[in-house]
Protein backbone atom coordinates (compact mmCIF):
# COMPACT_ATOMS: atom_id res chain seq x y z
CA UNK A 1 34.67 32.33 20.74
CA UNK A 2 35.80 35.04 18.05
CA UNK A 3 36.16 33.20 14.79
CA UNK A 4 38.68 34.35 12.23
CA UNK A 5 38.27 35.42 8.61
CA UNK A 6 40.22 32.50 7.31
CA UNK A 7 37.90 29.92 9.86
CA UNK A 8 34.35 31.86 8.40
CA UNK A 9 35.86 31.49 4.70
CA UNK A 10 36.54 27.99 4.92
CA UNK A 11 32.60 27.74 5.55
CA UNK A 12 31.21 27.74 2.01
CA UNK A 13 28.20 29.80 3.00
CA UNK A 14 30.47 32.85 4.08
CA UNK A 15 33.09 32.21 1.08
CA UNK A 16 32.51 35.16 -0.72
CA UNK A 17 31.76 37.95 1.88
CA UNK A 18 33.79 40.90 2.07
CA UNK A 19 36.28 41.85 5.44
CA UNK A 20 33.53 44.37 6.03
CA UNK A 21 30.75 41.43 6.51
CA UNK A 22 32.65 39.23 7.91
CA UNK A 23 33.24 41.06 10.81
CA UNK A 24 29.40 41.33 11.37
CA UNK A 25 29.58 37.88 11.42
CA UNK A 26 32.57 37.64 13.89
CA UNK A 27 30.84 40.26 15.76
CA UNK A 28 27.25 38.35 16.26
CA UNK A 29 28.54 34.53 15.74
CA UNK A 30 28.89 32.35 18.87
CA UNK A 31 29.61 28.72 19.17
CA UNK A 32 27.21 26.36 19.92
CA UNK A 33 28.15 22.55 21.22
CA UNK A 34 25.72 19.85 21.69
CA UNK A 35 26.17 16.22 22.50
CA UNK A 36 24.92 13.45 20.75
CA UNK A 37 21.08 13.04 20.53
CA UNK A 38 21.17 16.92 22.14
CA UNK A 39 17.72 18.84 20.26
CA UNK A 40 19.72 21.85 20.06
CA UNK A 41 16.41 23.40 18.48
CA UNK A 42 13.11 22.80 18.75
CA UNK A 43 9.75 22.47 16.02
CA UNK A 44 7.05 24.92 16.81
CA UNK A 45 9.50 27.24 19.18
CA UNK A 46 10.20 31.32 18.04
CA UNK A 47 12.68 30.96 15.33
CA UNK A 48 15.55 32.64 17.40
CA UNK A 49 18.74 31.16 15.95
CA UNK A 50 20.81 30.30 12.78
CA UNK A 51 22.53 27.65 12.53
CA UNK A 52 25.95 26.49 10.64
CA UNK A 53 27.61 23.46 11.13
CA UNK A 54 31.33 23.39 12.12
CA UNK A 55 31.93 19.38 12.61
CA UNK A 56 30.02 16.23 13.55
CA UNK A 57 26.68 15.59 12.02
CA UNK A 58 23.23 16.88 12.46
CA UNK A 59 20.41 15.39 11.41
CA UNK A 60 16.65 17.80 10.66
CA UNK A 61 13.51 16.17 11.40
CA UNK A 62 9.66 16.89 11.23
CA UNK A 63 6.81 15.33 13.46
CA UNK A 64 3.96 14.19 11.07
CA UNK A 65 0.83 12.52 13.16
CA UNK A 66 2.90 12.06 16.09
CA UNK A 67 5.94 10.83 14.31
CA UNK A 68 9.69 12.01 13.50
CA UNK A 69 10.64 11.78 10.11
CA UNK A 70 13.69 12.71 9.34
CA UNK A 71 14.74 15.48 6.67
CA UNK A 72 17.67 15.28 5.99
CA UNK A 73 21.17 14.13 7.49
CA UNK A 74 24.43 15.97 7.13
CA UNK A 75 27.97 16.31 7.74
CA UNK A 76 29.19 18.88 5.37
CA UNK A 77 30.77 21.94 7.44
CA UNK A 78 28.56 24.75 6.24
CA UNK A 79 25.36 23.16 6.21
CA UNK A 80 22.72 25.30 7.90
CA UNK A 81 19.59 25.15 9.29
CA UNK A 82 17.34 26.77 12.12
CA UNK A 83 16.01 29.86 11.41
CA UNK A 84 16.65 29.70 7.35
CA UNK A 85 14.42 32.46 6.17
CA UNK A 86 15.39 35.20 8.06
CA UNK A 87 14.85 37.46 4.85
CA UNK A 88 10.98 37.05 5.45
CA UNK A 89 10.22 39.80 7.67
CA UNK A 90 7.75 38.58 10.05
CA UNK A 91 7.36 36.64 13.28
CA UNK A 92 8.64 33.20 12.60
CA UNK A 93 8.65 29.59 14.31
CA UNK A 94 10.97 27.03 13.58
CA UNK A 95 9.32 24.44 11.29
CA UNK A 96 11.33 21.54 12.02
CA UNK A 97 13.98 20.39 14.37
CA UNK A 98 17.55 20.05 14.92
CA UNK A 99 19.42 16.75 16.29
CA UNK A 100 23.26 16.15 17.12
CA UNK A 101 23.46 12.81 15.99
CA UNK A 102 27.07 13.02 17.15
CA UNK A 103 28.60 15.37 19.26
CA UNK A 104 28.90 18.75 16.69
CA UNK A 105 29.76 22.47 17.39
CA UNK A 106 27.86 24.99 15.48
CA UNK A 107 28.09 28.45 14.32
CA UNK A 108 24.96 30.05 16.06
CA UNK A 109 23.71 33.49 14.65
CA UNK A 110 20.54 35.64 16.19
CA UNK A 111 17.99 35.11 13.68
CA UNK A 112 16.51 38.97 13.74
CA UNK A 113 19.63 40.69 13.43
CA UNK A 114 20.93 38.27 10.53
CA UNK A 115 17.87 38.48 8.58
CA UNK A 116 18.39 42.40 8.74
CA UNK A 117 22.32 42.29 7.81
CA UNK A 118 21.43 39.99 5.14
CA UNK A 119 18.72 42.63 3.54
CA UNK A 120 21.08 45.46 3.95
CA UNK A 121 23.64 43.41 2.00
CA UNK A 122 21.92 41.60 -0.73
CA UNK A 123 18.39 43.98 -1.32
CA UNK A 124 17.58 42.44 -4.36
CA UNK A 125 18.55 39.36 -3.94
CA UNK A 126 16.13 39.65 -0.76
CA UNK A 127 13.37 40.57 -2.09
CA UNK A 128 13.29 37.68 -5.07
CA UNK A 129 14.21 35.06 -2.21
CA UNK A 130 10.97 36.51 0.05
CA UNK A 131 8.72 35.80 -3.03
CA UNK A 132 10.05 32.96 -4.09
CA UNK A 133 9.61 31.40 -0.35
CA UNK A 134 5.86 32.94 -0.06
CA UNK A 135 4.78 31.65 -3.39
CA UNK A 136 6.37 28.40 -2.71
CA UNK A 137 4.71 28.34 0.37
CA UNK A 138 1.30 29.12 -1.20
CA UNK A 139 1.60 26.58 -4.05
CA UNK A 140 3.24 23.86 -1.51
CA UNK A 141 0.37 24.00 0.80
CA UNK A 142 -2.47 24.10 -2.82
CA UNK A 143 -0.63 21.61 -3.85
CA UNK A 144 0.18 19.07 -0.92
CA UNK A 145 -3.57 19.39 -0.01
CA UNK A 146 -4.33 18.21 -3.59
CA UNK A 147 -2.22 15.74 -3.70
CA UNK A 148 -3.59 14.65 -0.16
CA UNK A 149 -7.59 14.20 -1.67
CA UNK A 150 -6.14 12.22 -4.83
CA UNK A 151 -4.57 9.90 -2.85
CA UNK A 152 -7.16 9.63 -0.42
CA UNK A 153 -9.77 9.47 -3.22
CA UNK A 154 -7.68 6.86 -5.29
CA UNK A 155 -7.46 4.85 -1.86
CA UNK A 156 -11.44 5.49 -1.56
CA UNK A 157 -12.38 4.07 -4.93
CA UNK A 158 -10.06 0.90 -4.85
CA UNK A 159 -11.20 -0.25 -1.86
CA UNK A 160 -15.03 0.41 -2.06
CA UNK A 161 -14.74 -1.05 -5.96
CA UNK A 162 -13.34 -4.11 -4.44
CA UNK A 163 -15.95 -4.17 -1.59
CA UNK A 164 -18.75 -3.99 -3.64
CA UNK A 165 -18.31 -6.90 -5.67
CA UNK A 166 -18.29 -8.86 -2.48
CA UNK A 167 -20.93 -7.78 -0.91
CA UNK A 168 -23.64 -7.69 -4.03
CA UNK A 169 -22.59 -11.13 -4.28
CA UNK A 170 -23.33 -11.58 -0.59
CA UNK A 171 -26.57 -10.18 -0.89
CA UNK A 172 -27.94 -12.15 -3.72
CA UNK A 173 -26.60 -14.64 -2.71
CA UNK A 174 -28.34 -14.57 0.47
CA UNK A 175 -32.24 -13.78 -1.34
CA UNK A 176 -31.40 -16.55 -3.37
CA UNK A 177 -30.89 -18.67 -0.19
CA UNK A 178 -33.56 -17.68 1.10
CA UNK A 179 -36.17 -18.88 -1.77
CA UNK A 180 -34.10 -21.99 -1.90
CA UNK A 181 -35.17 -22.86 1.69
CA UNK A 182 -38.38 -21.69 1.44
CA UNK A 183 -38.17 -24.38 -1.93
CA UNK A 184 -36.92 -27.16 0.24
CA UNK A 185 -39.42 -26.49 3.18
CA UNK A 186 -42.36 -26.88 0.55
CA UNK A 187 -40.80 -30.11 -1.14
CA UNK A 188 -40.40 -31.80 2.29
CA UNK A 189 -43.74 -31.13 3.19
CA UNK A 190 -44.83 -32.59 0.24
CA UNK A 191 -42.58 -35.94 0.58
CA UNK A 192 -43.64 -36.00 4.04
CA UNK A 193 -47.47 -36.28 3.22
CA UNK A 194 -46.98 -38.66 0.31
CA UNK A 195 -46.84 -41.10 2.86
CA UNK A 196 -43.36 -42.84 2.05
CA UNK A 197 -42.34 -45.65 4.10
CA UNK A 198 -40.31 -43.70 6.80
CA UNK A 199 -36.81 -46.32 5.77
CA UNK A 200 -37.34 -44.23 2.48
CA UNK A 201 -37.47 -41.07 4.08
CA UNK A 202 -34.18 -41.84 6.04
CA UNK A 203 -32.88 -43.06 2.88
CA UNK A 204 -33.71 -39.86 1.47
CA UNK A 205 -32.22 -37.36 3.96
CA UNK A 206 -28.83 -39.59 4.20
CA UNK A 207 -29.22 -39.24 0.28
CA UNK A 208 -29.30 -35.51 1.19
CA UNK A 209 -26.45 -35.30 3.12
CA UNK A 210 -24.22 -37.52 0.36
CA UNK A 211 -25.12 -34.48 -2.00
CA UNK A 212 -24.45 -31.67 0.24
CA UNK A 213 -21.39 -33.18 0.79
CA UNK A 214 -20.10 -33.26 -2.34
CA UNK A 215 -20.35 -30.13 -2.96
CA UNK A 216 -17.06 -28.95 -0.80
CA UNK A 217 -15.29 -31.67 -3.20
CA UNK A 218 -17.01 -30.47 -6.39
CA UNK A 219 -14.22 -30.69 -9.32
CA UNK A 220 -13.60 -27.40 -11.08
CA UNK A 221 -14.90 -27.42 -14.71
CA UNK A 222 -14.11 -25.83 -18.22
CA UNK A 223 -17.06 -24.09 -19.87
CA UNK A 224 -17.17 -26.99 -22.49
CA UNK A 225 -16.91 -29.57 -19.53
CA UNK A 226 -19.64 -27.76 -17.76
CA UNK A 227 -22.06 -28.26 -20.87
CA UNK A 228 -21.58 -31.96 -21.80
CA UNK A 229 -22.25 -32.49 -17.86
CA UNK A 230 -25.56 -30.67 -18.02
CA UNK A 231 -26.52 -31.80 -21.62
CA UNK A 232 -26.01 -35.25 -19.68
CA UNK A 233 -28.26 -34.71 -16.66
CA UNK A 234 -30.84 -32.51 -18.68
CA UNK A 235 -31.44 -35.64 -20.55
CA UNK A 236 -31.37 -37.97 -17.91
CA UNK A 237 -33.95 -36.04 -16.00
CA UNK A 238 -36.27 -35.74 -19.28
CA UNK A 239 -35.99 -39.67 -19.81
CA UNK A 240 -37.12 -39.60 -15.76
CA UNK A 241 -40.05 -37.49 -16.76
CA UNK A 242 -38.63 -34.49 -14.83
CA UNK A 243 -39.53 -31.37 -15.97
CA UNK A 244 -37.48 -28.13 -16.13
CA UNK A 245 -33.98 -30.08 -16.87
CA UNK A 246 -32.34 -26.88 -18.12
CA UNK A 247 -33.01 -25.52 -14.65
CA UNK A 248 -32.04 -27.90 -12.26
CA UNK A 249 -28.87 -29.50 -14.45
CA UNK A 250 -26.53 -26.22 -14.10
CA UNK A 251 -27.46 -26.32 -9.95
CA UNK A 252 -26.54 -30.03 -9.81
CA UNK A 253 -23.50 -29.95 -12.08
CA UNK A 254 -22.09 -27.23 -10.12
CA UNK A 255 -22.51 -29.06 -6.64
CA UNK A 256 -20.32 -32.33 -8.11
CA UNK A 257 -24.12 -34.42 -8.73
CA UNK A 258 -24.37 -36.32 -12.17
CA UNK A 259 -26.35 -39.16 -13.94
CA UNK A 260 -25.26 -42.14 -11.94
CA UNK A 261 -25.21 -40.67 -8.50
CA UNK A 262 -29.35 -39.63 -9.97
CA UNK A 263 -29.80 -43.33 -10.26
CA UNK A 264 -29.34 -43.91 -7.04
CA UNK A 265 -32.29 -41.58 -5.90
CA UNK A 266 -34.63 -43.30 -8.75
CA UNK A 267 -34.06 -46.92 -7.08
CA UNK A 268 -35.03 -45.03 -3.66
CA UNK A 269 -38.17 -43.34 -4.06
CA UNK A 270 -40.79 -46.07 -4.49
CA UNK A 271 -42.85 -44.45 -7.21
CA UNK A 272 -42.11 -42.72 -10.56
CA UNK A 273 -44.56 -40.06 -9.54
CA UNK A 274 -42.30 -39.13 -6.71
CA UNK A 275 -38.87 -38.55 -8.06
CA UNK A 276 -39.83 -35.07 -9.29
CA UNK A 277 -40.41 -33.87 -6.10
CA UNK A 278 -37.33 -36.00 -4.32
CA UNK A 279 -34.79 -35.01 -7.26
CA UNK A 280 -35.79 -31.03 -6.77
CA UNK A 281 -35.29 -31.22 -2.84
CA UNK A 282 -31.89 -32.79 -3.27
CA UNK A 283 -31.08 -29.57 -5.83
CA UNK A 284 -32.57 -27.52 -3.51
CA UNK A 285 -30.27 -28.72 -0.47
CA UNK A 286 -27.43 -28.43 -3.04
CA UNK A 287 -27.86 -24.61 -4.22
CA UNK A 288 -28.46 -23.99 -0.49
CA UNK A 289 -24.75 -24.98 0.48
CA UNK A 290 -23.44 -23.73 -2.73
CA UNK A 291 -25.03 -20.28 -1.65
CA UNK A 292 -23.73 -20.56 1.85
CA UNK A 293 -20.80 -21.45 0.21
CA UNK A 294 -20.28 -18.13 -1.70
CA UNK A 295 -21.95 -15.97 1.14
CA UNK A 296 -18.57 -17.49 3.26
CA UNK A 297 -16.53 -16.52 0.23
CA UNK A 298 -17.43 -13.10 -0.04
CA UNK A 299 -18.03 -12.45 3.64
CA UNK A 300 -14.12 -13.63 4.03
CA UNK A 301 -13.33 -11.28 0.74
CA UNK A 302 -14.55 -8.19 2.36
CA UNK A 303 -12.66 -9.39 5.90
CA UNK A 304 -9.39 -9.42 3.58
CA UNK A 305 -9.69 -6.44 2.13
CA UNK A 306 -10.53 -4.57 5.45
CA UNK A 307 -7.98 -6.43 7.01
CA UNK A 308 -5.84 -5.28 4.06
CA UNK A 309 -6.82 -1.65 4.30
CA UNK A 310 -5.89 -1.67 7.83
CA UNK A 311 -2.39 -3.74 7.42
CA UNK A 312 -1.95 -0.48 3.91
CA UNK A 313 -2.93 2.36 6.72
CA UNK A 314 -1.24 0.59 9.73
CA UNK A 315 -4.10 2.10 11.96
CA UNK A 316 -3.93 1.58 15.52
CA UNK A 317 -0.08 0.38 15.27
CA UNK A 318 3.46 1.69 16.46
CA UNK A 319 5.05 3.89 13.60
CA UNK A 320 8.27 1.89 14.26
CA UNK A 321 7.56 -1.58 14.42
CA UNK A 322 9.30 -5.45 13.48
CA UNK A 323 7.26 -5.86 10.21
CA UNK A 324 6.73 -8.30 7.77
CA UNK A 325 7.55 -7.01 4.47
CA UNK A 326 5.56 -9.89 2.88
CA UNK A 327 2.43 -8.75 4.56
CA UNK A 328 3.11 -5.15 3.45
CA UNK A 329 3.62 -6.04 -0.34
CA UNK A 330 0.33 -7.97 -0.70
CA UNK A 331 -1.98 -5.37 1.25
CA UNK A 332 -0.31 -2.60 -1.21
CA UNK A 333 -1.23 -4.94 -3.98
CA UNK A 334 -4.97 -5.76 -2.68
CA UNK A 335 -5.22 -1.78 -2.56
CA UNK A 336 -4.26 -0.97 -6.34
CA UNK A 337 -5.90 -4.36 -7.28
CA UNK A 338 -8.04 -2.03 -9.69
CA UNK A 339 -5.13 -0.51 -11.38
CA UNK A 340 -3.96 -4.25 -11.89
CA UNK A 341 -5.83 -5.09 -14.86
CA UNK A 342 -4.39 -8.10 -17.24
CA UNK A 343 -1.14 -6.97 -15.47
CA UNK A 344 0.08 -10.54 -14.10
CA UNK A 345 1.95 -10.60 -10.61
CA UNK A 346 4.36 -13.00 -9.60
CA UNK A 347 5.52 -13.51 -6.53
CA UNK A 348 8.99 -15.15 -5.24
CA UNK A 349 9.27 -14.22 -1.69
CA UNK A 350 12.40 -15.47 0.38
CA UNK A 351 10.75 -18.36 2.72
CA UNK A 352 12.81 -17.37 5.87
CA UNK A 353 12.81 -13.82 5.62
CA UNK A 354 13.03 -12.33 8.83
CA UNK A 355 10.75 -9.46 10.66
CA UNK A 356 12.28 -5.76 9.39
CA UNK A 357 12.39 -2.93 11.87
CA UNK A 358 10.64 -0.33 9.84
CA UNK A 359 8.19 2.65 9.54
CA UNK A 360 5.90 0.36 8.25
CA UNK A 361 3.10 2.90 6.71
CA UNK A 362 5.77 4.52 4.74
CA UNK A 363 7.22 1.66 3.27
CA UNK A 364 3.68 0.96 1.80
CA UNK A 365 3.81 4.63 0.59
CA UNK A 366 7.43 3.56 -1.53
CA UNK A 367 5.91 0.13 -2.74
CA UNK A 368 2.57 2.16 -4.08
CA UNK A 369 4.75 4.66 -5.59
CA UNK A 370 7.16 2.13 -7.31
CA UNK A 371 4.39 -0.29 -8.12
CA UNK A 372 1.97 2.69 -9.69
CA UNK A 373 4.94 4.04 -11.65
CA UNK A 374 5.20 0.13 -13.17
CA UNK A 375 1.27 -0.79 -13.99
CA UNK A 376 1.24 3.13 -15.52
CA UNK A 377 4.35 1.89 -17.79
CA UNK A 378 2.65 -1.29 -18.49
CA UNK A 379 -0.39 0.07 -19.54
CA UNK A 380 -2.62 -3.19 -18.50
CA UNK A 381 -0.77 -5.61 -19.96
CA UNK A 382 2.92 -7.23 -18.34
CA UNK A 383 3.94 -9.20 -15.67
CA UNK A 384 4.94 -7.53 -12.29
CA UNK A 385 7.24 -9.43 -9.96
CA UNK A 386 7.73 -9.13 -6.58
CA UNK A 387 11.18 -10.75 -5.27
CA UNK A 388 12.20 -10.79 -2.05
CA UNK A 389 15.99 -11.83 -0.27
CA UNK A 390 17.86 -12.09 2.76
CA UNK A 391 21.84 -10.46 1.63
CA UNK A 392 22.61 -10.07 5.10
CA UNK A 393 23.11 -7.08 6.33
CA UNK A 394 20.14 -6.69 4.43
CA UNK A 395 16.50 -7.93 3.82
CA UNK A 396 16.25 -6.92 -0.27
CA UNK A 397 12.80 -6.45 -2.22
CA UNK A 398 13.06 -6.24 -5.99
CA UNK A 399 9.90 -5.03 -7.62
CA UNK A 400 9.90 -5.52 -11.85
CA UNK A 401 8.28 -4.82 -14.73
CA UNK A 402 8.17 -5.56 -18.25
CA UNK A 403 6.94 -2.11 -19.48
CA UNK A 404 9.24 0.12 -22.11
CA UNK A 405 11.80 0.83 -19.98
CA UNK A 406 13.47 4.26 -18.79
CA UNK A 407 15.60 5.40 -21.28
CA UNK A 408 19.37 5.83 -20.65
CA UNK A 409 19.57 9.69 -20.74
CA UNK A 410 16.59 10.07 -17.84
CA UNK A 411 17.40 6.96 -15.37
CA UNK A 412 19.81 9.27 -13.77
CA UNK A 413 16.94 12.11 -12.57
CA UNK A 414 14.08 9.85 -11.65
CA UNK A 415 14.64 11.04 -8.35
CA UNK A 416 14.70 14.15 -8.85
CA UNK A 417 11.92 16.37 -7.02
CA UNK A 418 9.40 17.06 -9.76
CA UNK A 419 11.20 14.77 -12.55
CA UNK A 420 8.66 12.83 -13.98
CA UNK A 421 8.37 10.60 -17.60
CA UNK A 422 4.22 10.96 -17.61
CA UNK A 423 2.45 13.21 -19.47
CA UNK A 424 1.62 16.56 -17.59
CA UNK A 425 -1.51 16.85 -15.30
CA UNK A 426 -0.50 12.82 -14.73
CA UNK A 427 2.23 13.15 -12.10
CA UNK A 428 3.96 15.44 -10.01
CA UNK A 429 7.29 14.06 -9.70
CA UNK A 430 7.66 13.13 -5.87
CA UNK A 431 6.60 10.08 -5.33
CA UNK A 432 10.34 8.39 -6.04
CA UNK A 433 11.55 11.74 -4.58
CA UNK A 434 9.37 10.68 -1.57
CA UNK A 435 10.42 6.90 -1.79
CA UNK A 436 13.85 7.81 -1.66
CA UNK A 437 13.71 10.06 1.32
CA UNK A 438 11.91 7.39 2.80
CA UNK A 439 14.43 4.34 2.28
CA UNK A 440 18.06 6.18 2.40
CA UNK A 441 17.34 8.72 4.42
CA UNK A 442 14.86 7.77 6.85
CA UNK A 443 15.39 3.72 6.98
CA UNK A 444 19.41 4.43 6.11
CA UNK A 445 18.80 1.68 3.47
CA UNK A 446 19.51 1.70 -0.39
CA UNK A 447 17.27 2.38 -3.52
CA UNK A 448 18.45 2.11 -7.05
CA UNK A 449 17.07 1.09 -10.72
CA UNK A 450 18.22 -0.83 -13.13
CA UNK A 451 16.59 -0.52 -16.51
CA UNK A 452 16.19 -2.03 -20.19
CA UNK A 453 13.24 -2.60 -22.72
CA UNK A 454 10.91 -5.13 -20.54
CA UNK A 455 12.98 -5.58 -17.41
CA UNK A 456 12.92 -2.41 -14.88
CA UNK A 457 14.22 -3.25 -11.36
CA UNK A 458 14.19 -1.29 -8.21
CA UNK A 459 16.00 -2.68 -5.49
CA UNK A 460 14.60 -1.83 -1.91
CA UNK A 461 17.80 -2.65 0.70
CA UNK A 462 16.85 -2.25 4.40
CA UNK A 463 18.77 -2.81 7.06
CA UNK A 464 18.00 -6.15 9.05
CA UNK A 465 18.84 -4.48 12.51
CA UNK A 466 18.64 -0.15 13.29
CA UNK A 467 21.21 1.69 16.06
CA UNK A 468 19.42 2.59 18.72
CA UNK A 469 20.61 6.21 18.41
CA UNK A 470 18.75 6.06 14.80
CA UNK A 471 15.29 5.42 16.19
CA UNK A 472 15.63 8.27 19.02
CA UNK A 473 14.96 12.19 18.14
């Protein structure tokens, strides 16, 4: 097909050529159809071709670990792609790839022999556009490595901050239980040879069990309630002629044991001489099952958080998946639960809120962007809130703060590339560049702020159900 002058103008790209270069162009152009879902070029293959829309819509993606993300989407006759730096003279590949997502016809041009035309027309012009593209390229890849180690060293020191406090707890927790037994072995032995009627002994042990027991129902107490309950038992144990009160009160308050349930063992053992021993192997059982009791606790912490880690990373899981957006939020949250500070978080998520097809991983890459942005403009101190909603078409996720606000003359560029409110060396400026990408283009969802002194609002749309011919490259 020959195209005319008045066809090549209307193509916004070619506007302003002269007669003279538009018939190179008439002279090298072809036309190039492809039907819907057609890869009418191909990532990693010799950059042979330039591309220019004529109608329909194409779409450009990228294959990161295995999966297509999308670039960017268009419609707009004119829009090119392909084989984009042509200028750059050296052997290129293509560094992405081109989809119909409808049946289009394109303007195809041979890479080499456009890239030569367009040095022979625009020299200067060239030559700033070739180092602009190789420094970019330099500081992109400097940059997007750096960028990679923060985040992966951010990532690093939440999650082993919030394992450690677990697991030290675990493992005192677990020398401490093991004293405690060797405690309760020795004051056993020495009931057991004190030759007690064996009815007392029973007695004892069911005694036992009562107090381990109560621990699991132990009420919570204030600090102040905590001390009048062990001023109470310290005393009662010194009027028993029980030595080391202080020590054994805090152990017995904190398993749910006071001064009338400590009657009961004084009417049981048979002689005064023998409550010592009988009262310290009841606290003994006690501070065992509270310390099994917090091993448990922090053994299930550091399952959580792994389990979180691996719900933030979606390792070993489809890209494109039904997810629960619920699930997503909180494991986000457990990951920048250092960041959190005196920041309160509320949650009001929507009871019946359905599974969302999504790229799950990169959703949790837009709610630690948005969330980051909001604990940075808190500064410690504020109350998040995560909301959540069924507005059918759409499952909707509201994340606010009550930081400063954006002002009025910025709201409209915070997703900008590079736009950014923090001080420099503190952010780059992509990460609601990224989380935009990610919704509207990738998810074809919606993403906007709202924002006034102590209320900020994004609102997260995605759709409840995805085309088919979205989720195939």
């Amino acid at each position: 097909m020959v195209f005319t002058h008045d066809e090549l103008r209307s193509l916004f790209l070619f506007a302003d050529l002269s007669d003279e270069q538009l018939d190179w162009v008439r002279a090298h152009a072809a036309r190039r159809d492809a039907a819907a879902g057609e890869r009418f070029f191909a990532e990693g293959e010799p950059a042979t071709c330039f591309f220019v829309l004529l109608s329909g819509t194409i779409r450009v993606t990228r294959r990161v670990r295995g999966d297509e993300v999308d670039l960017t989407r268009s419609s707009q006759p004119g829009a090119y792609c392909g084989a984009t730096q042509p200028y750059v003279d050296e052997e290129q590949t293509y560094r992405n790839s081109g989809v119909a997502d409808t049946d289009v016809a394109l303007l195809e041009l041979p890479a080499r022999e456009w890239g030569a035309a367009l040095r022979s027309w625009f020299p200067l012009a060239m030559h700033l556009l070739e180092g602009m593209f190789l420094g970019m390229r330099t500081s992109d890849a400097v940059i997007g490595q750096r960028e990679r180690l923060l985040a992966l060293g951010a990532l690093s020191a939440g999650l082993t901050h919030e394992l450690n406090n677990p697991a030290a707890a675990a493992l005192r927790a677990t020398g401490a239980l093991r004293e405690r037994v060797a405690g309760m072995r020795h004051k056993l032995h020495g009931i057991a040879t004190g030759k007690i009627d064996p009815s007392v002994v029973r007695e004892l042990v069911d005694l036992q069990e009562e107090a381990v027991a109560r621990v699991a129902t132990a009420p919570r107490l204030t600090a102040m309630q905590a001390s009048d309950a062990e001023d109470e038992i310290a005393d009662w144990l010194s009027d028993n002629n029980v030595s080391g009160g202080w020590d054994l009160a805090p152990v017995l308050v904190s398993g749910g044991i006071d001064a009338e349930w400590l009657e009961k063992v004084a009417r049981t053992v048979p002689s005064p001489s023998l409550l010592e021993g009988a009262v310290r192997w009841l606290a003994y059982a006690v501070e065992t099952e509270t310390l099994m009791n917090d091993i448990t606790d922090a053994t299930t912490r550091i399952s959580t958080l792994v389990a979180s880690a691996r719900q933030y990373s979606q390792l070993d899981r489809a890209p494109y998946q039904e997810s629960d957006l619920h699930a997503l939020l909180d494991s986000t949250l457990v990951m920048l639960g250092r960041k959190l500070g005196s920041v309160t978080v509320v949650r009001r998520y929507a009871a019946e809120l359905p599974l969302v097809p999504a790229y799950a991983a990169e959703l949790n890459q837009v709610w630690t962007n948005i969330i980051d942005n909001a604990l940075w403009a808190m500064n410690g101190t504020g109350t998040l809130t995560l909301t959540t909603a069924v507005d059918a078409p759409w499952a909707v996720v509201t994340i606010t703060d009550t930081g400063p606000g954006i002002p009025a003359d910025l709201i409209d560029r915070i997703f900008e590339p590079f736009f950014t409110t923090k001080p420099v060396g503190e952010g780059t400026g992509l990460g609601l560049d990224i989380s935009w990408r990610i919704i509207v283009n990738k998810h074809r969802g919606d993403l906007r702020v709202t924002s006034t002194p102590g209320d900020t609002r994004f609102d997260i749309r995605l759709p409840l159900t995805t085309a088919p011919a979205d989720l195939n490259a």
